[in-house]
Structure formats: C-alpha cells, structure tokens
Protein backbone atom coordinates (compact mmCIF):
# COMPACT_ATOMS: atom_id res chain seq x y z
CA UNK A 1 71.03 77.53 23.78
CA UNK A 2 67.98 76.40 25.32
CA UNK A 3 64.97 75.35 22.74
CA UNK A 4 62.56 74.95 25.31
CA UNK A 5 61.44 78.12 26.16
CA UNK A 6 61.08 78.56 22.36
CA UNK A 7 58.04 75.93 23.02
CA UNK A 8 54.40 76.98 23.00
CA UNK A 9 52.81 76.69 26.54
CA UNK A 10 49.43 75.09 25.43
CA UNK A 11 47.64 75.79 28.61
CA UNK A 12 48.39 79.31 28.43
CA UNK A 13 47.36 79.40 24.71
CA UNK A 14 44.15 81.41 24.47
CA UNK A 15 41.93 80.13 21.75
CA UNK A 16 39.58 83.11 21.24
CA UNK A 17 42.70 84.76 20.75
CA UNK A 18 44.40 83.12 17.61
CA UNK A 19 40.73 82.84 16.17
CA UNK A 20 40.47 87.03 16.22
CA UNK A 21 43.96 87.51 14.76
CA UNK A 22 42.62 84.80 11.94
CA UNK A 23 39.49 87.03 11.52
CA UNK A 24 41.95 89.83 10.75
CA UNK A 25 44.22 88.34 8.23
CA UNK A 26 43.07 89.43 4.47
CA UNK A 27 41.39 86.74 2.34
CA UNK A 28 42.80 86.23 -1.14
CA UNK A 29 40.38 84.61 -4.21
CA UNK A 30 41.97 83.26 -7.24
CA UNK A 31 39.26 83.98 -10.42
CA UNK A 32 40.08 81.87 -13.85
CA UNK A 33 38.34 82.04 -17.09
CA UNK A 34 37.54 79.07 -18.95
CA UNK A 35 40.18 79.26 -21.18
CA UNK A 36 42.27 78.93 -18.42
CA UNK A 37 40.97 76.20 -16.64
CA UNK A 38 41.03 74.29 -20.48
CA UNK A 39 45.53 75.43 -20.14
CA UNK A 40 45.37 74.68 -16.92
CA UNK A 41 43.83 70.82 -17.34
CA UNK A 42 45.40 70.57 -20.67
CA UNK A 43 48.65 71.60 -18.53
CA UNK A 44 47.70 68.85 -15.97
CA UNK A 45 47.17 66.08 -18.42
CA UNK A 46 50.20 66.73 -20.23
CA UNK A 47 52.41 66.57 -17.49
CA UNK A 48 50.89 63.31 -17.16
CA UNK A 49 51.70 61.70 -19.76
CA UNK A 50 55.30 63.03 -19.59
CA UNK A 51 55.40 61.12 -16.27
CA UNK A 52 53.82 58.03 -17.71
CA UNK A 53 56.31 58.06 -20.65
CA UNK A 54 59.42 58.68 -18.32
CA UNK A 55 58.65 56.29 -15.26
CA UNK A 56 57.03 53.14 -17.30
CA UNK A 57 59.39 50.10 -17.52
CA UNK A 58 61.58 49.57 -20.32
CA UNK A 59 60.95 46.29 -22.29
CA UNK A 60 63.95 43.50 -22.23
CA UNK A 61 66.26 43.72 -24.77
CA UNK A 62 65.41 40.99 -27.92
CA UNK A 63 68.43 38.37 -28.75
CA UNK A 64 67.63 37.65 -32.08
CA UNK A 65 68.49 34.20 -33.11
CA UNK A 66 71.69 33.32 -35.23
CA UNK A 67 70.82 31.60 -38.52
CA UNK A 68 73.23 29.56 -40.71
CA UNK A 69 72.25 30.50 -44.12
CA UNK A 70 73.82 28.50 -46.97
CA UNK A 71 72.88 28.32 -51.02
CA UNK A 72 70.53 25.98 -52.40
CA UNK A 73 71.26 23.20 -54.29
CA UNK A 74 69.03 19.97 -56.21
CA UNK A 75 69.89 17.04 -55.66
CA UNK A 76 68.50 13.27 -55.41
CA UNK A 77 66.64 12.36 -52.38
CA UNK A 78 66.18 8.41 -51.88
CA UNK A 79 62.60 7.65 -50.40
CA UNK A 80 62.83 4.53 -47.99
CA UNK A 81 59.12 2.86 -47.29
CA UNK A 82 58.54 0.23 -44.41
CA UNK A 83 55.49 -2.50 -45.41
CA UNK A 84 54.84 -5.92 -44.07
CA UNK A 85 55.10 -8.41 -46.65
CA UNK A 86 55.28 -12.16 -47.17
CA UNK A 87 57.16 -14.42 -49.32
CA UNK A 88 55.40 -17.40 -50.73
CA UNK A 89 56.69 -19.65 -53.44
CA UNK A 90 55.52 -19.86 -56.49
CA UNK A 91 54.51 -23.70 -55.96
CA UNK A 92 52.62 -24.18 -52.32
CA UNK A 93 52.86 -28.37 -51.98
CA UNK A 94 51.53 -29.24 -48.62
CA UNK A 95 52.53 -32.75 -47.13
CA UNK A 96 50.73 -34.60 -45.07
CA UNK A 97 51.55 -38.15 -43.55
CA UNK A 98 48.47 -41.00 -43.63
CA UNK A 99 49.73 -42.22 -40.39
CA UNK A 100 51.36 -40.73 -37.07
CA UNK A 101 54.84 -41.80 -35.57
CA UNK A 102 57.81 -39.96 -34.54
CA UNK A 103 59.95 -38.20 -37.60
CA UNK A 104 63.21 -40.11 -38.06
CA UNK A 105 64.73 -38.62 -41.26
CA UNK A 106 64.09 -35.87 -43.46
CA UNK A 107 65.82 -37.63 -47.03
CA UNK A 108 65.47 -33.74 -48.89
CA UNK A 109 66.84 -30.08 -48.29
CA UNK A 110 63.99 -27.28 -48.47
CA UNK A 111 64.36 -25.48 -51.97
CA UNK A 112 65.33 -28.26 -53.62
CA UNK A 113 64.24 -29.69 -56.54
CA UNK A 114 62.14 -33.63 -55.74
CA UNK A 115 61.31 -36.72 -58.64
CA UNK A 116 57.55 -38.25 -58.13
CA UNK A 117 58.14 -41.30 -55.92
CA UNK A 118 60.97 -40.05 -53.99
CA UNK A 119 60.69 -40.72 -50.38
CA UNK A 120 60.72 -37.61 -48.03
CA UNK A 121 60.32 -38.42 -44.43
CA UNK A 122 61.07 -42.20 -42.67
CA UNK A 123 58.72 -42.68 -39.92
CA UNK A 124 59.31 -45.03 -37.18
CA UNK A 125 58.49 -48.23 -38.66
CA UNK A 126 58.54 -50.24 -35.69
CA UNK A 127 54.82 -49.80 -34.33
CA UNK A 128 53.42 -50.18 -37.93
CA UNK A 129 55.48 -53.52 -38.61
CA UNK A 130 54.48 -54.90 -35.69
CA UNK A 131 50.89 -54.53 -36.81
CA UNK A 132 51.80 -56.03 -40.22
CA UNK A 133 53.06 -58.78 -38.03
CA UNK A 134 49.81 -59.17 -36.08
CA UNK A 135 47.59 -59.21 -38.84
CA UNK A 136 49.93 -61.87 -41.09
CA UNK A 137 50.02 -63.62 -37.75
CA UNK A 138 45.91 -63.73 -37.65
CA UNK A 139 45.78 -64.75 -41.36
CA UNK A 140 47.75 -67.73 -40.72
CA UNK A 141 45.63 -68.58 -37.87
CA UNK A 142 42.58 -68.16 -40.15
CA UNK A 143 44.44 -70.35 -42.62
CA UNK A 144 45.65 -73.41 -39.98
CA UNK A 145 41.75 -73.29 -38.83
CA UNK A 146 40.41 -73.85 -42.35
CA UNK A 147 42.58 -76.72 -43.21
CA UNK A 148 41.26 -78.22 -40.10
CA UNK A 149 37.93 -77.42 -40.74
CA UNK A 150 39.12 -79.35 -44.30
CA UNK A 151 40.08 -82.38 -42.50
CA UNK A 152 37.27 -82.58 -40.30
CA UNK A 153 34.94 -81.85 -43.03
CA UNK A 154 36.90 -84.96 -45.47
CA UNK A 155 36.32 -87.20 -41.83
CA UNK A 156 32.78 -86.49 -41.61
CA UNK A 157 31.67 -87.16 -45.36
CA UNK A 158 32.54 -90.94 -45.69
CA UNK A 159 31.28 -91.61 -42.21
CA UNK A 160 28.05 -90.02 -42.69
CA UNK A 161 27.82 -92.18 -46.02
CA UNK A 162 28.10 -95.31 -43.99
CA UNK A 163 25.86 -93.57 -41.27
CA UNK A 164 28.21 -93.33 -39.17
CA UNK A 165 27.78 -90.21 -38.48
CA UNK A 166 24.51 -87.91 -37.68
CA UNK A 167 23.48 -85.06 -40.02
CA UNK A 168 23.90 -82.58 -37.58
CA UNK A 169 27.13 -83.68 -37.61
CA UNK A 170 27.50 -83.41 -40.92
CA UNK A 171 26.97 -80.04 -41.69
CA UNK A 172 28.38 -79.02 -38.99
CA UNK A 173 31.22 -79.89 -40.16
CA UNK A 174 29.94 -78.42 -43.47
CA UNK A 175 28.92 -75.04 -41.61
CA UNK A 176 32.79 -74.73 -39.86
CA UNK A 177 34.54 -75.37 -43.42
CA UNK A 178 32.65 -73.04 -45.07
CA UNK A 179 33.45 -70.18 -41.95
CA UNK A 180 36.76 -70.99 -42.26
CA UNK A 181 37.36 -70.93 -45.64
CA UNK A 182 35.96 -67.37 -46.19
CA UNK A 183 37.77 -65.42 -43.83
CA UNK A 184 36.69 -61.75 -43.35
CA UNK A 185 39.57 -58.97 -43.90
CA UNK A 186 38.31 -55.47 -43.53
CA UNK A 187 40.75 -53.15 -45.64
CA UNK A 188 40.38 -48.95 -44.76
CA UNK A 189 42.34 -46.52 -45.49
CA UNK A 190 41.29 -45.46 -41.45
CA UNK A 191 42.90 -45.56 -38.71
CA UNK A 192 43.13 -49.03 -37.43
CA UNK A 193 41.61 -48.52 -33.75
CA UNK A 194 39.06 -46.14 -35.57
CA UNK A 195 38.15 -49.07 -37.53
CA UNK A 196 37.81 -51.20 -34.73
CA UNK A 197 35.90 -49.05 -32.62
CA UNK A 198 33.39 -48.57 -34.93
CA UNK A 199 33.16 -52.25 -35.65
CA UNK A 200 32.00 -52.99 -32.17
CA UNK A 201 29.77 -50.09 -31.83
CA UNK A 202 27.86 -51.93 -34.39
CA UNK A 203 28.57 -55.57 -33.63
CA UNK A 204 30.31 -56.20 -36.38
CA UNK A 205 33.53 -56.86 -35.22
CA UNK A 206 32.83 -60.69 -34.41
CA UNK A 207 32.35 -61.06 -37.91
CA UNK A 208 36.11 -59.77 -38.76
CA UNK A 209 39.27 -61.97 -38.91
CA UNK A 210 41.71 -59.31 -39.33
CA UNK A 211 41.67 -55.35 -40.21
CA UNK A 212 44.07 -53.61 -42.10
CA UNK A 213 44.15 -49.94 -41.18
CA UNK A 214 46.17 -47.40 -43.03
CA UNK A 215 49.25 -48.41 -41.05
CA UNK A 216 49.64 -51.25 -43.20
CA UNK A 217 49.54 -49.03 -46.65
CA UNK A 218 47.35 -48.44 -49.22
CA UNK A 219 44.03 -50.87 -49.65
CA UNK A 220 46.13 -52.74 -52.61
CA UNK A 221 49.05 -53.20 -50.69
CA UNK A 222 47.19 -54.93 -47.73
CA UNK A 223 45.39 -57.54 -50.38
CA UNK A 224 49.28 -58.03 -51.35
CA UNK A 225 49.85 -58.94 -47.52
CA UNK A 226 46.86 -61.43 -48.07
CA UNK A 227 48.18 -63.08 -51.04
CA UNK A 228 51.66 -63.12 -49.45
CA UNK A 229 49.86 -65.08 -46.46
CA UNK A 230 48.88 -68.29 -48.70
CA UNK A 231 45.94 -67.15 -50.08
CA UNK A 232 45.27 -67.61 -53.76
CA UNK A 233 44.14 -64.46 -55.71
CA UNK A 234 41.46 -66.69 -57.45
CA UNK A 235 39.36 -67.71 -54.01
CA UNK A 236 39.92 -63.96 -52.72
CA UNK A 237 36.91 -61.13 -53.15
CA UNK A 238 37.21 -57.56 -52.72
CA UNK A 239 33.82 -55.98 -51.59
CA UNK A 240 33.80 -51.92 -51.93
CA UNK A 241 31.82 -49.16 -53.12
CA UNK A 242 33.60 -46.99 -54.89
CA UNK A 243 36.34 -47.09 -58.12
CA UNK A 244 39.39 -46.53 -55.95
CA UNK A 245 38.17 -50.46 -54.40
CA UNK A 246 37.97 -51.91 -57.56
CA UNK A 247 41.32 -50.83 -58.89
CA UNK A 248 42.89 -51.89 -55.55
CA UNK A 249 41.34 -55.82 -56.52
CA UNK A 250 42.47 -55.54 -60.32
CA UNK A 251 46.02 -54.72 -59.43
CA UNK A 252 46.27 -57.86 -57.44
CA UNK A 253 44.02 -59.98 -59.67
CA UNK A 254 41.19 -60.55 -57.48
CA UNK A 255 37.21 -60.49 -57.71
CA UNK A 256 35.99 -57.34 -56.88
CA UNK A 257 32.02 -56.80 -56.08
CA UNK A 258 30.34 -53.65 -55.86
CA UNK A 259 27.78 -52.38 -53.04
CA UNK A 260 25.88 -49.63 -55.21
CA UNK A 261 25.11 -46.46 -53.80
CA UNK A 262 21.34 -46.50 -53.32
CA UNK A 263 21.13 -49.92 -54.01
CA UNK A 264 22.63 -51.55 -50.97
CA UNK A 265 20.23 -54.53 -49.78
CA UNK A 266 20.14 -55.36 -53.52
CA UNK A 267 23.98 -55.45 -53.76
CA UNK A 268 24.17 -57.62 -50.78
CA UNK A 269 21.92 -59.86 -51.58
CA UNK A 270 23.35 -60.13 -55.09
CA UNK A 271 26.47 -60.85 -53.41
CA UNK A 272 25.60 -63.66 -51.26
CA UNK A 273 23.34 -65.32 -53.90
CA UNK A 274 25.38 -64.63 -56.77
CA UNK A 275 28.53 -63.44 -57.03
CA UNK A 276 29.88 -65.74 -53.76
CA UNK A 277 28.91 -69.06 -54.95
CA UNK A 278 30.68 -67.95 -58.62
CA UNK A 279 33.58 -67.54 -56.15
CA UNK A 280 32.92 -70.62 -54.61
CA UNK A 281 32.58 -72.87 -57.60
CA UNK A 282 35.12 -71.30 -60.09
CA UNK A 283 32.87 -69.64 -62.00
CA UNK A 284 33.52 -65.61 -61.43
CA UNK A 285 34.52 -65.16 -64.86
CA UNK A 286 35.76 -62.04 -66.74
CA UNK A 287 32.75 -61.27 -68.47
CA UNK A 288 30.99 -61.39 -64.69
CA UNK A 289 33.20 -58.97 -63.56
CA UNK A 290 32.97 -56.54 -66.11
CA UNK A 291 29.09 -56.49 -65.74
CA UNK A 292 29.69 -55.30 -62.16
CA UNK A 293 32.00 -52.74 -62.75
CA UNK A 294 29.49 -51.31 -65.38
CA UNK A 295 26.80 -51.50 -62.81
CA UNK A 296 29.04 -48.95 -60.55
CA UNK A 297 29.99 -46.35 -63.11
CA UNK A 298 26.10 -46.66 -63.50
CA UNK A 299 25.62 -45.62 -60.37
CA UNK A 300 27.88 -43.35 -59.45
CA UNK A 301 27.89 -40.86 -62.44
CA UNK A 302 23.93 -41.17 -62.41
C-alpha cells in the first residue's frame, strides 16, 4: 500500500476553495444561564481540589520514640559541694632567725608539741664564732695597749717629779692611759657590717675598739664576752637609751647611763662630767644608779 498518494499536494491546494466550503459549514452557539456558569465553576473548582487532595505528597511516616517507664520511688540523695578552703592551726607562731647562715638541723618535728628555751634550728656557727674570735681578739689588744699605756704612764710620773721629763710629756702619757683604759665597745642588736657602715658614714668609727653585732647574741651576752676578756664589771659602763640597755648592764653587774630621749646634749654632757669620773674614781654608787634609771622611766613614759 502506498501512503503517498494519500498526501495533500500543497501547490495544488486552492485556498479560496477550503475558505468557501468553511463559509458553508453551520455555526453552533452554546447559551448558559447563570446558574449554570455558578455549576459549571463550582464544578471546576471542585475538581480541583479533588486533584490537589489526590496528587499532594504524603508526609513521612513518625517513629515515635521508645520510653523506659519504671515506678517511682523516694529515696536519699547525698549532695556533694566543691569549695576552696584552708587549714590554719589554731596557734600561728612565726619564727624568725636574728642572724643569716645556712640551716644545719631542724632539732623538732612539725605538729609537735615544744618547752620555752628549746632550741629549734642550729645554724652554721662557724662564720659567727669566728667573729666572736675577732672581737675577743681586739679586746685583748685593747687590753695589752692599756697596760702599756700603764707602764709608760708609772715611767713618766717619777721622772717628771725630778724634771726629768717635760710636761708635754707628761700628759701625754696621761692622755694615752686614759684612751686606753676606756676602750669603746659598741653593742647592737644590728647587723654587724650595718653597724659598721653606718659608723663611718658618720666618722665615728675611729672612735670604736670593737662592735658586737647580733652575730655575737643578745646585747647582755656580748658585755659577758667583755667581762670574759679581763675586764672587771666595776670599771665597765653601759651607755643606752632605752630599758632593754639597762637590763642588759644589771644582768652583768655593770654601770649603766642613760641618753634621754629629748634630752641628748644634756645626757652627754652629764656623762662625761659626771657619771665617767664616778666610774673613774670608784664612786658610781647604787644610789647613783638608781637616780638614772628614774630619770629614763621619766622620760620615756612622759
């Protein structure tokens, strides 16, 4: 079977012609009331909505969760707290040692129980001893001069009575025994270089035969050292300015004069025109001494 003579021959198709035989085909017009038009929409818009109702998506299916139910109970519930704390004792005692040196031995275990006087630490004694050594070593050079200054002093005298020997001689001789005799100690409870360094800033320290810092001990135990040099408690004076210095010279037995606070030039004056030549001559008695020790309370409770 051959199709192709079933096709149309378009250049033999005559225009005019199929535009008459439209012409002549019957037209047909569809009227509607308006009630039908309202079905008709109505119609319309229903079948709408049935398509939107059958073509949307369906939603995922929900897993619901599984949950372990059990019965309640009561019970206790401990309550735990984190604070930052300290512990202290009940006793704080804070040591301190009056000198430095390297820690030898600790004589005590902590949280222990301790007796007044019992000794806690040992320091290296070695530095410290051979300071005690220097200064005993100075006081016996201070003593060795005055006995010579003694001597020369017991030469002079009988030579100058048979003029023998000049006046300037004489007290000279007079001027070195006397130096000699009344040696200078400065006692602190400083440090020993501190002492010293001050002592020169002021030019005093020419005027010092030996300082005792607080590496020798306390200001009563470095008197002791003096009296254990030679030197008798009775010819030895203790020069302070406060009670502390005067106990210190009672509880080795020697004179003790006071520089007053406020008072100063007085008190040194006092001291070289009074209470040294009592010294001096045997005649700082008792009742002396308690008359200066009033004088200080006096002055420093006002």
């Amino acid at each position: 079977m051959k199709f192709d003579k079933l096709k149309p021959n378009l250049q033999e198709l005559n225009l005019n012609g199929v535009k008459k035989a439209a012409s002549r085909v019957a037209h047909v017009r569809i009227r509607l009331s308006r009630g039908q038009w309202i079905g008709v929409i109505a119609g319309l818009v229903v079948v709408t909505v049935l398509l939107v109702i059958l073509l949307r998506p369906r939603p995922a299916a929900v897993v619901l969760p599984v949950v372990a139910v059990e019965p309640v109970t009561t019970e206790d519930v401990n309550i735990y707290g984190d604070y930052v704390g300290r512990i202290r004792a009940q006793q704080f005692v804070e040591i301190r040692a009056r000198v430095e040196g390297y820690l030898e031995k600790m004589l005590f275990a902590e949280g222990t129980y301790i007796r007044k006087g019992q000794t806690l630490f040992v320091i290296d004694p070695r530095v410290y001893r051979a300071r005690v050594d220097k200064a005993k070593a100075q006081l016996n050079k201070a003593r060795a001069q005055a006995l010579k200054a003694k001597r020369d002093l017991d030469r002079i005298r009988p030579l100058f009575e048979q003029s023998a020997a000049s006046q300037l001689e004489l007290d000279n001789a007079t001027a070195a025994y006397e130096s000699a005799v009344a040696d200078v100690a400065v006692v602190s409870a400083a440090n020993e270089s501190a002492i010293a360094s001050e002592w020169k800033r002021y030019g005093l320290a020419r005027h010092a035969d030996v300082i005792f810092g607080q590496e020798v001990g306390s200001k009563a135990n470095s008197i002791a050292t003096m009296l254990a040099c030679g030197y008798e408690s009775r010819k030895v004076m203790m020069v302070g300015d406060a009670m502390g210095d005067a106990q210190a010279a009672a509880a080795n037995g020697v004179a003790f004069v006071p520089i007053l606070p406020g008072r100063e030039a007085d008190s040194w004056r006092r001291l070289q025109e009074e209470a040294l030549p009592k010294l001096l001559h045997g005649t700082f008695s008792p009742a002396y001494q308690a008359e200066l020790l009033a004088a200080l309370r006096s002055a420093l409770h006002g």
